[in-house]
N, C-alpha and C. Protein backbone atom coordinates (compact mmCIF):
# COMPACT_ATOMS: atom_id res chain seq x y z
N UNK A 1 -166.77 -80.50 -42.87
CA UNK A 1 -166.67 -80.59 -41.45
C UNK A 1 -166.87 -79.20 -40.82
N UNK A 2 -166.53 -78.03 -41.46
CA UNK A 2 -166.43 -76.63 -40.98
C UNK A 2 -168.13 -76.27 -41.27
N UNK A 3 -168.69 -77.02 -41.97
CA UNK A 3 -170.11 -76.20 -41.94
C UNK A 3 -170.95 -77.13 -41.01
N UNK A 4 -170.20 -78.52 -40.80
CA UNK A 4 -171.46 -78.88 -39.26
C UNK A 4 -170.81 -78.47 -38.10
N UNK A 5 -169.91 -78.18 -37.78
CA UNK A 5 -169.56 -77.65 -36.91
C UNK A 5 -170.04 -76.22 -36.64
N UNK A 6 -170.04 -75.39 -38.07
CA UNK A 6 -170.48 -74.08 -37.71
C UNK A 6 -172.26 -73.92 -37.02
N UNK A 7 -172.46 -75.27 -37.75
CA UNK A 7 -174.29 -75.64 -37.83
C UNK A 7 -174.73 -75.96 -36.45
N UNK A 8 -173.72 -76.53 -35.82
CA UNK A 8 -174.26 -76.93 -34.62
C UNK A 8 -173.43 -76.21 -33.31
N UNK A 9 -172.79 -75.70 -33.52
CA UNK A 9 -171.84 -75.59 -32.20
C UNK A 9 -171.86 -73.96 -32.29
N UNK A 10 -172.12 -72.80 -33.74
CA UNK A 10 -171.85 -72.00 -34.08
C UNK A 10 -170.42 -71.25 -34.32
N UNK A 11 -169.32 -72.35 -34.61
CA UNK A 11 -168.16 -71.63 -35.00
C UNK A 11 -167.43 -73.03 -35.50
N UNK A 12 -166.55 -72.55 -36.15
CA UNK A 12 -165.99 -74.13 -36.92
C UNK A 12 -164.63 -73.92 -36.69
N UNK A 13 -163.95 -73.77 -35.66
CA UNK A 13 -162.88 -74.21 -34.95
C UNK A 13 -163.08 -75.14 -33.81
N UNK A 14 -162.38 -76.23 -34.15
CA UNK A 14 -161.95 -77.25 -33.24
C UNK A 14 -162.18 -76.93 -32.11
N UNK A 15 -162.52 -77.44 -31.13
CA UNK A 15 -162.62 -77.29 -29.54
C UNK A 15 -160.65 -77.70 -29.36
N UNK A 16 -159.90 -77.43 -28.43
CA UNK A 16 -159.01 -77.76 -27.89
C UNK A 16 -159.62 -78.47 -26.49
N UNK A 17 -159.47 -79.78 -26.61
CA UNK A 17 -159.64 -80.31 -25.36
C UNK A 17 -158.00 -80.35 -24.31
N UNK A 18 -158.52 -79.79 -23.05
CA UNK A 18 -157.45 -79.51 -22.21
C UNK A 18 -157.68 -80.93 -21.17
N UNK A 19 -156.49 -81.24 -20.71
CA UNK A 19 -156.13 -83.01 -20.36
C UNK A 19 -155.33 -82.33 -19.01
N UNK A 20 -155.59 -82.87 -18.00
CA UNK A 20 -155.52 -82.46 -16.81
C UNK A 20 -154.52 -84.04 -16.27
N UNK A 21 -153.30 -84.11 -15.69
CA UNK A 21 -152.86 -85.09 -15.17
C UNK A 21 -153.70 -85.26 -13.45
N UNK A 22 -154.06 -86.22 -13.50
CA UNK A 22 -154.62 -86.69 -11.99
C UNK A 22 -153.73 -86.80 -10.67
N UNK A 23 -153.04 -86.96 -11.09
CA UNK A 23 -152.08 -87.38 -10.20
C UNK A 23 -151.22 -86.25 -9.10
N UNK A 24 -151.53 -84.48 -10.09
CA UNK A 24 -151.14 -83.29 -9.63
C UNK A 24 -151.74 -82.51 -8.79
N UNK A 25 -151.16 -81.83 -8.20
CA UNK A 25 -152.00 -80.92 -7.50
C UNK A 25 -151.96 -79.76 -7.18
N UNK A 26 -152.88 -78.84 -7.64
CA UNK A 26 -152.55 -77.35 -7.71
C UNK A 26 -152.04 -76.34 -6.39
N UNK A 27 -151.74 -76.82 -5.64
CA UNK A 27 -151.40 -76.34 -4.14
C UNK A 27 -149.79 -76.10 -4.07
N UNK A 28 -149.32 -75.22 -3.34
CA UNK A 28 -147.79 -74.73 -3.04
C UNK A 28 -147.64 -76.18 -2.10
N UNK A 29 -146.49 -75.29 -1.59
CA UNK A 29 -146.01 -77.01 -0.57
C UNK A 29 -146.68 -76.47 0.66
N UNK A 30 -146.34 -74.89 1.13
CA UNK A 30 -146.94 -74.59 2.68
C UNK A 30 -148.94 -75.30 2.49
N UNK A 31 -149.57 -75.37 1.62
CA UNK A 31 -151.09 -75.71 1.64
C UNK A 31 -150.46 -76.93 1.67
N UNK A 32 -149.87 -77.88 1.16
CA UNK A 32 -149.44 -79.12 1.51
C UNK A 32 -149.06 -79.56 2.91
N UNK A 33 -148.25 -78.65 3.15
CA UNK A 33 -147.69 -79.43 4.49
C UNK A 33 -148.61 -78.93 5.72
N UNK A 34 -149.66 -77.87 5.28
CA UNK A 34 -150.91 -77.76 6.23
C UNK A 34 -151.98 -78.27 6.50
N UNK A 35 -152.14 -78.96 5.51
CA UNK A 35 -152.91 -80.86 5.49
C UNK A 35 -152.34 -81.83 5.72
N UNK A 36 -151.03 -82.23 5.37
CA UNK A 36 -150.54 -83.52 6.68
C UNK A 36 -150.44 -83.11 7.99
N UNK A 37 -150.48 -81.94 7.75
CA UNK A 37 -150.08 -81.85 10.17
C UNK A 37 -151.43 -81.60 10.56
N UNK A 38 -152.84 -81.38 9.33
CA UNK A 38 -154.09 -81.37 9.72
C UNK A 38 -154.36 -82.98 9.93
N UNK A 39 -154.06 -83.93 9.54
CA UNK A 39 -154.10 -85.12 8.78
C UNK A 39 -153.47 -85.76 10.35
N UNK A 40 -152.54 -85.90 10.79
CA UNK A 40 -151.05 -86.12 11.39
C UNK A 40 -151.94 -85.71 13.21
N UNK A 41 -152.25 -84.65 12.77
CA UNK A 41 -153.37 -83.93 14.51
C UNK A 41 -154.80 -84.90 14.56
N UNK A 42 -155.36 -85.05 13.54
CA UNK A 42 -156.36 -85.90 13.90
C UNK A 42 -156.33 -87.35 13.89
N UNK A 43 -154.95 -87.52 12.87
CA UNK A 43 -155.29 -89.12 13.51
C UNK A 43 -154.48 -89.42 15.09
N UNK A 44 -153.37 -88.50 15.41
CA UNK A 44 -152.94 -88.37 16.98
C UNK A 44 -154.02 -88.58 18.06
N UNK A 45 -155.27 -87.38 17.32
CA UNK A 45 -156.78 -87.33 18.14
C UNK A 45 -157.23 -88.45 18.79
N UNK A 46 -157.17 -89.15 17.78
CA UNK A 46 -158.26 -90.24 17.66
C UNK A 46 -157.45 -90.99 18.54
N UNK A 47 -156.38 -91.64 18.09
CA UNK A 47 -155.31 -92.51 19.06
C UNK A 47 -155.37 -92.11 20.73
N UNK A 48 -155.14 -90.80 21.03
CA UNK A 48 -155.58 -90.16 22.75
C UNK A 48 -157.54 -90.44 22.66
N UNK A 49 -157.82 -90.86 22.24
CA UNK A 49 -159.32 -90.74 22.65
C UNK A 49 -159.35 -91.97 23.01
N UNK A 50 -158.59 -93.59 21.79
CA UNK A 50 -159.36 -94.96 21.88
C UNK A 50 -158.24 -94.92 23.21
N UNK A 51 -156.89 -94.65 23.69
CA UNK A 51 -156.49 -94.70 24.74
C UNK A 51 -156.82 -94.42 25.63
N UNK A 52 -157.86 -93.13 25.93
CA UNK A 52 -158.31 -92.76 27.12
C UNK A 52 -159.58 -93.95 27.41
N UNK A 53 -160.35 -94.41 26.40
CA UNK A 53 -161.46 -95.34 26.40
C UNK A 53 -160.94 -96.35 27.10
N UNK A 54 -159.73 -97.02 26.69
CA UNK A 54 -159.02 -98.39 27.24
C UNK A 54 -158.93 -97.97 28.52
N UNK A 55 -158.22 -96.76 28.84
CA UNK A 55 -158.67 -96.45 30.46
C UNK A 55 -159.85 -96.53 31.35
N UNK A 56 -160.46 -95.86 30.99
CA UNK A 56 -161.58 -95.86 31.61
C UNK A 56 -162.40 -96.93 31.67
N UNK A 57 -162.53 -97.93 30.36
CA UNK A 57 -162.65 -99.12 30.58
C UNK A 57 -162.27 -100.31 31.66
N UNK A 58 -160.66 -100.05 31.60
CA UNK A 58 -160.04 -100.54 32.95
C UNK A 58 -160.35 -100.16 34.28
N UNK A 59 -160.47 -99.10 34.32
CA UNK A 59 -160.74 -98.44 35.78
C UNK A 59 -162.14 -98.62 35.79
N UNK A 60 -163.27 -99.05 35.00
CA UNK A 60 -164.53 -99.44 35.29
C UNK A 60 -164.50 -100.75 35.85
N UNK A 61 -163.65 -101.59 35.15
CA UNK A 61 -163.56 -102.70 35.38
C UNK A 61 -163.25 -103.59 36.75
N UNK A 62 -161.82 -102.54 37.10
CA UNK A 62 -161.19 -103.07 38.30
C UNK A 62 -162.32 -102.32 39.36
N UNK A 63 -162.98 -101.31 39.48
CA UNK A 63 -164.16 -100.95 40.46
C UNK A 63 -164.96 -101.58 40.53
N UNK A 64 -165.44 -102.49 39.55
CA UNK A 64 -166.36 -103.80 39.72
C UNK A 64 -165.66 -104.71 40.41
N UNK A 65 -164.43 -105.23 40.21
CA UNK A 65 -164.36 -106.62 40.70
C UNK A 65 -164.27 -105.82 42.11
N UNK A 66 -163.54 -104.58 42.32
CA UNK A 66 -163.19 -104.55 44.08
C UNK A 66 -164.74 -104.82 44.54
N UNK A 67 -165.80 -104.03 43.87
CA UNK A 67 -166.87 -104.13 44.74
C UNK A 67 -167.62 -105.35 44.72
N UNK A 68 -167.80 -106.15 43.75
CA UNK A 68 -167.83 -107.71 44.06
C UNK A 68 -166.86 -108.30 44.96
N UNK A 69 -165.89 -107.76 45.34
CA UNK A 69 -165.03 -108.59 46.53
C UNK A 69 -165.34 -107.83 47.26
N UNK A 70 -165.33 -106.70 47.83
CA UNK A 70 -166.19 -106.47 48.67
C UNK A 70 -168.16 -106.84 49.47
N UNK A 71 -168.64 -107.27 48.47
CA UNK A 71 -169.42 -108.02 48.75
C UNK A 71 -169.76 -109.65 49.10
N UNK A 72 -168.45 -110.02 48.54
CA UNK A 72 -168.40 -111.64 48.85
C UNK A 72 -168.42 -112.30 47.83
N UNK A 73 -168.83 -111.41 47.08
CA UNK A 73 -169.28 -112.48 45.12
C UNK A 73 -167.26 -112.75 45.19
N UNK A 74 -166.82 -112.50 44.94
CA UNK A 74 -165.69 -112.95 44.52
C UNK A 74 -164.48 -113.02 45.70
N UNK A 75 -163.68 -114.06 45.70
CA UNK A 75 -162.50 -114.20 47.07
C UNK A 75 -161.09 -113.81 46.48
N UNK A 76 -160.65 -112.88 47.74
CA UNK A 76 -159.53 -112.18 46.86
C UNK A 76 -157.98 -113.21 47.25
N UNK A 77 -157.95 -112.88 46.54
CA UNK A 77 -156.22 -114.17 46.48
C UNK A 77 -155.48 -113.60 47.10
N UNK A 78 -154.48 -114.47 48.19
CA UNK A 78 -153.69 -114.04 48.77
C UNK A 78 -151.90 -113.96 47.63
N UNK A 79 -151.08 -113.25 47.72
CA UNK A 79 -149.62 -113.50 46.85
C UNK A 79 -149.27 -115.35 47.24
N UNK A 80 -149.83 -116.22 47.98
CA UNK A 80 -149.73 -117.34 47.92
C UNK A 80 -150.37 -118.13 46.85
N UNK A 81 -151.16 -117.84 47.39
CA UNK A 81 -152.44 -118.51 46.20
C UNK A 81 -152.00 -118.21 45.09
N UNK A 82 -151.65 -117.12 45.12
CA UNK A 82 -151.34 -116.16 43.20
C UNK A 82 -150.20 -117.47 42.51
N UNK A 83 -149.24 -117.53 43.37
CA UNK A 83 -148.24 -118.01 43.31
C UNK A 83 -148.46 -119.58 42.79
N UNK A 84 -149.25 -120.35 43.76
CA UNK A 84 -149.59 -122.07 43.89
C UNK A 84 -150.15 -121.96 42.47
N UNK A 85 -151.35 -120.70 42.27
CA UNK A 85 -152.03 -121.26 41.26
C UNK A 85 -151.38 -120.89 39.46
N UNK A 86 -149.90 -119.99 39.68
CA UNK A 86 -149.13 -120.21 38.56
C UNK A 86 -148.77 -120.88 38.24
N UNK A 87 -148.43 -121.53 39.26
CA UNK A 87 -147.34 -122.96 39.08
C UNK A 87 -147.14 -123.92 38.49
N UNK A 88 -146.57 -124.48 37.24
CA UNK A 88 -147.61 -125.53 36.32
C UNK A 88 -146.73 -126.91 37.15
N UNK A 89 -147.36 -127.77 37.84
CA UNK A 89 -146.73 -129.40 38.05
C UNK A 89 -146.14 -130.07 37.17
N UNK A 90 -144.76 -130.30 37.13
CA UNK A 90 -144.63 -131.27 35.94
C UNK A 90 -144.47 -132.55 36.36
């Protein structure tokens, strides 16, 4: 075994294979805890962005209907009407 090893590899000691657990990670805790609050800030990001979208969405929205009621396309309800047409008959 020591002369194909020497034959092919040029030395006839064993390799030591080094086995790495996956699960570890070479970082202190401060590099740790500077990726969850990196982690923690962008997904916050994202949450103020799809919220501001839902806004602006809304406020696109309700500027349409005023200006369709302002034009006549649509009749604006009086707090009566609002009222009659909650109302379920039993």
């Amino acid at each position: 075994m020591d002369n194909l090893l020497d034959q092919y590899k040029g030395y006839h000691d064993p390799e030591i294979e080094v086995v790495q657990d996956p699960f570890t990670l070479d970082i202190d805790i401060t590099q740790a805890i500077r990726i969850i609050q990196k982690n923690d800030r962008g997904r916050q990001g994202i949450w103020r962005v799809n919220m501001m979208i839902k806004q602006i969405q809304k406020h696109v929205l309700e500027s349409e209907m005023q200006r369709k009621a302002k034009e006549g396309k649509i009749k604006r309800e009086t707090e009566e009407n609002k009222e009659n047409n909650a109302c379920v008959y039993v």
